[in-house]
C-alpha atoms as a PDB file:
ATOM      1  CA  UNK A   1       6.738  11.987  10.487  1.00  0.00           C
ATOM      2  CA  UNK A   2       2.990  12.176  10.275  1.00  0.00           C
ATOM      3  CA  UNK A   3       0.615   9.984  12.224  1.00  0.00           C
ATOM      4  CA  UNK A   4      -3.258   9.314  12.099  1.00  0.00           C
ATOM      5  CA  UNK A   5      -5.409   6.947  14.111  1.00  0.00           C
ATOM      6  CA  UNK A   6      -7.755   4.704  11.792  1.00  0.00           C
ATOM      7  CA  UNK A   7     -11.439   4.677  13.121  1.00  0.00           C
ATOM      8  CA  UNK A   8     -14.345   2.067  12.158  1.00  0.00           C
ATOM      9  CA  UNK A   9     -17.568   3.113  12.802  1.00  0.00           C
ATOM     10  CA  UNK A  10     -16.118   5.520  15.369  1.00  0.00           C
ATOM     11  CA  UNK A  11     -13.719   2.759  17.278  1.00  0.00           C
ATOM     12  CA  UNK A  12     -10.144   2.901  17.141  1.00  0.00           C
ATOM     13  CA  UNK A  13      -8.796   0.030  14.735  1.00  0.00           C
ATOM     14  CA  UNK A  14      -5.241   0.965  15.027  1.00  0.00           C
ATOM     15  CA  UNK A  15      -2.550   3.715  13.284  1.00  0.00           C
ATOM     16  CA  UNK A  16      -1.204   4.953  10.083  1.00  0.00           C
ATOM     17  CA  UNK A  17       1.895   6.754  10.139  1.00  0.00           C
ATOM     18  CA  UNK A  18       3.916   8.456   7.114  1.00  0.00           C
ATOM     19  CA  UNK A  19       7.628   7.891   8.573  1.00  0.00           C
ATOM     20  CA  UNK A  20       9.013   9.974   5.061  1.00  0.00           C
ATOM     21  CA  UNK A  21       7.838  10.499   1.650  1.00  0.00           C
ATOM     22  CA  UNK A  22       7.970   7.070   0.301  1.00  0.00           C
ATOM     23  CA  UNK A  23       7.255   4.669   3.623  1.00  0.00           C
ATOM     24  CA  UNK A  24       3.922   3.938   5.313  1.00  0.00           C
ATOM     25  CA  UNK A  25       3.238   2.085   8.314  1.00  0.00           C
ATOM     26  CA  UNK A  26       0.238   0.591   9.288  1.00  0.00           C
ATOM     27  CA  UNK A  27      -0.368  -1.056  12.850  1.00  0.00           C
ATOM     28  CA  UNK A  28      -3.461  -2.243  14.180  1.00  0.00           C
ATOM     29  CA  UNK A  29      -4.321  -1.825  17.959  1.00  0.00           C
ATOM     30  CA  UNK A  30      -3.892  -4.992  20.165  1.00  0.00           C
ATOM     31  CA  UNK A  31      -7.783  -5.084  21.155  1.00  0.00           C
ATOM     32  CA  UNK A  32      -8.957  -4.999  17.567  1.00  0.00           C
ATOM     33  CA  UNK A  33      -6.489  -7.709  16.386  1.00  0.00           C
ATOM     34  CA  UNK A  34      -7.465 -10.304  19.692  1.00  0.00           C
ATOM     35  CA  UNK A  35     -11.474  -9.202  19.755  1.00  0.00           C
ATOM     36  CA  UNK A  36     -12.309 -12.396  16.881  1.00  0.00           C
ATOM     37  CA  UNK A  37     -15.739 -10.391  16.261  1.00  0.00           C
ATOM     38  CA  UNK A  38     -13.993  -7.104  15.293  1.00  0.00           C
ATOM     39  CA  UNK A  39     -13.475  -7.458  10.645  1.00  0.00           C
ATOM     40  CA  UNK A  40     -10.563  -6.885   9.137  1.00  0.00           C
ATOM     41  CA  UNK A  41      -9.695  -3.387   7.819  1.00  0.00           C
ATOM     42  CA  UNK A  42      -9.375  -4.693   3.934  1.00  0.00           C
ATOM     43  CA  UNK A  43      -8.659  -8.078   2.376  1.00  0.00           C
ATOM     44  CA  UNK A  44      -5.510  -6.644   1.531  1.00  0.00           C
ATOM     45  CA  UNK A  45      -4.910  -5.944   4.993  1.00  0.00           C
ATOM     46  CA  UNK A  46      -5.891  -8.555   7.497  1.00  0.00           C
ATOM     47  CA  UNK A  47      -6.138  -8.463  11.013  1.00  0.00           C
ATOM     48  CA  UNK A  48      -2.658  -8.992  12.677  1.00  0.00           C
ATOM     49  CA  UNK A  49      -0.190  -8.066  15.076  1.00  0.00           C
ATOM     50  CA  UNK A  50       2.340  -7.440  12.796  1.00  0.00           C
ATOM     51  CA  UNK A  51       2.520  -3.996  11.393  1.00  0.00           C
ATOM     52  CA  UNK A  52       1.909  -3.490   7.543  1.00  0.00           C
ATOM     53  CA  UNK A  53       4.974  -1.746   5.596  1.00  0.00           C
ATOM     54  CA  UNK A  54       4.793  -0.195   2.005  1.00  0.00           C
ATOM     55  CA  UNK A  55       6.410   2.234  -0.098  1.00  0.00           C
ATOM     56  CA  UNK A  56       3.167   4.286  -1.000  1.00  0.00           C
ATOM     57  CA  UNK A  57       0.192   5.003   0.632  1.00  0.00           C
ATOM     58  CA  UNK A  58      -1.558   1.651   0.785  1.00  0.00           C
ATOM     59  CA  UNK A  59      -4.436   1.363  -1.652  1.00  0.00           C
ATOM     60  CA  UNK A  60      -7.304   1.495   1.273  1.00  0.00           C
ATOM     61  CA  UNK A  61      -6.624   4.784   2.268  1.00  0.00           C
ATOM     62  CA  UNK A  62      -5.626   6.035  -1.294  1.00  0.00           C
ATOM     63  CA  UNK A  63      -8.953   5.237  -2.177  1.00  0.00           C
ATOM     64  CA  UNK A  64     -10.433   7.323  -0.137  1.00  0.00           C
ATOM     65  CA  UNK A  65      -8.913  10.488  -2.149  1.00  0.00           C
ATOM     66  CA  UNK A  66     -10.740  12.438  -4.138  1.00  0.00           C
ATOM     67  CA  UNK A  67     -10.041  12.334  -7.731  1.00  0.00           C
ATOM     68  CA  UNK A  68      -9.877  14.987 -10.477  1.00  0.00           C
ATOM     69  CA  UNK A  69     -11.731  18.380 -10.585  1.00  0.00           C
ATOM     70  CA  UNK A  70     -12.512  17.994  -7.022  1.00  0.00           C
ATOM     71  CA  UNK A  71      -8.711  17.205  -5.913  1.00  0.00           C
ATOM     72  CA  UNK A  72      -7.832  20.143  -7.729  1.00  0.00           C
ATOM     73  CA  UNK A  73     -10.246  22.473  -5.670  1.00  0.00           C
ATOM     74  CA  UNK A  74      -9.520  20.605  -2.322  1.00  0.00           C
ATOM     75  CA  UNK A  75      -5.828  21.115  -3.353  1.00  0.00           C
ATOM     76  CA  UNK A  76      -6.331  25.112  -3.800  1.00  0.00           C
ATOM     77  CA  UNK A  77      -8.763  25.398  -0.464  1.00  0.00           C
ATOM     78  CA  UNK A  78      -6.929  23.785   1.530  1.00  0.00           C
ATOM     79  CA  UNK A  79      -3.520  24.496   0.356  1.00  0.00           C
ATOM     80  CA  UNK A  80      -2.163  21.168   0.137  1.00  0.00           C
ATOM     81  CA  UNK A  81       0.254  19.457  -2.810  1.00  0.00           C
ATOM     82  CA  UNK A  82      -1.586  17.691  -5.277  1.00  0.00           C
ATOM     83  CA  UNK A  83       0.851  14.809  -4.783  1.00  0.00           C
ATOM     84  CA  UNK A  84       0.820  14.709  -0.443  1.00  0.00           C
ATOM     85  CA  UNK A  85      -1.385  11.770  -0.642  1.00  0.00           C
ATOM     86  CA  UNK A  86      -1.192  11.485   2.985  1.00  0.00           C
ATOM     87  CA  UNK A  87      -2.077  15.247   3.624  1.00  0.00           C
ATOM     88  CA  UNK A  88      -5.323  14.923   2.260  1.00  0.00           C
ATOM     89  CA  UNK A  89      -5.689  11.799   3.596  1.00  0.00           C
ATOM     90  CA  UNK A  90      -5.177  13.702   6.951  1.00  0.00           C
ATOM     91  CA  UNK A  91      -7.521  16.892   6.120  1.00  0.00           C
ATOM     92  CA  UNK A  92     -10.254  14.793   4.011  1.00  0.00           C
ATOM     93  CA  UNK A  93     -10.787  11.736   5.728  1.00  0.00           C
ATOM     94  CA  UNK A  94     -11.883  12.758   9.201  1.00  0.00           C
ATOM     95  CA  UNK A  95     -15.654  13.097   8.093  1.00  0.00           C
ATOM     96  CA  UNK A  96     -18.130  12.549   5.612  1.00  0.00           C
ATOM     97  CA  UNK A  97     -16.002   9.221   3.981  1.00  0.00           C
ATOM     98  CA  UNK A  98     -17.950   6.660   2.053  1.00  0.00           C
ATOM     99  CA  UNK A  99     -17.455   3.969   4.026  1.00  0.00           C
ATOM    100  CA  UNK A 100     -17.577   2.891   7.854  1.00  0.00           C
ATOM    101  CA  UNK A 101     -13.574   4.202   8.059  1.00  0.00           C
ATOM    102  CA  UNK A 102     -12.570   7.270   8.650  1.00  0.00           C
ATOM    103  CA  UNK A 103      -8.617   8.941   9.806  1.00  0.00           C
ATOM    104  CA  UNK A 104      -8.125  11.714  12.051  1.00  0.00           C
ATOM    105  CA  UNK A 105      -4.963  13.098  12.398  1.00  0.00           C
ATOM    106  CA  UNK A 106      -2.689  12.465  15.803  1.00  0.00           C
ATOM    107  CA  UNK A 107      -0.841  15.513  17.536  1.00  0.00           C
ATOM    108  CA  UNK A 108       3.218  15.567  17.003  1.00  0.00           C
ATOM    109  CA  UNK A 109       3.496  14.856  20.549  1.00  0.00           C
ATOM    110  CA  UNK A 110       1.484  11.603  21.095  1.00  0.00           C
END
């Protein structure tokens, strides 16, 4: 099972975990979901305390893969499966994102 803490704009939003190769979970953190100033993560994905289940990574996060050429070369460098979405989620998405999000992975212990 792999697990990363979601960040916006360098606050904790809540957690993304990979329980096997074909089920994600996404839970945001209480604080986010009862602070009504605090935006939802995506439409898709609105603020609640219910976790989020799905059988692939959810579309947020896969869009925030790199594509192509440049997966191919991330895939090489960093020796990582073309097709472990959520490992290069986990080494890609800790810095330099597009957007306001970024994931950091969490220790095995926590």
């Amino acid at each position: 099972m792999r697990k990363a803490d979601v960040f916006k704009n360098g606050e904790l939003i809540g957690r993304i975990t990979e329980t096997d190769k074909n089920n994600y979970v996404f839970k945001y953190i209480e604080s986010w979901v009862n602070d009504t100033s605090k935006p939802d993560l995506c439409l898709s994905m609105p603020k609640s305390a219910e976790e989020y289940r799905s059988s692939y990574l959810f579309p947020f996060f896969f869009n925030m893969l790199s594509e192509g050429a440049n997966r191919k070369i991330q895939s090489k460098l960093l020796r990582i499966d073309e097709n472990d979405h959520f490992g290069f989620l986990l080494a890609t998405s800790g810095y330099d994102t597009l957007g306001s999000v970024t994931v950091h992975p969490v220790e095995e212990n926590e």
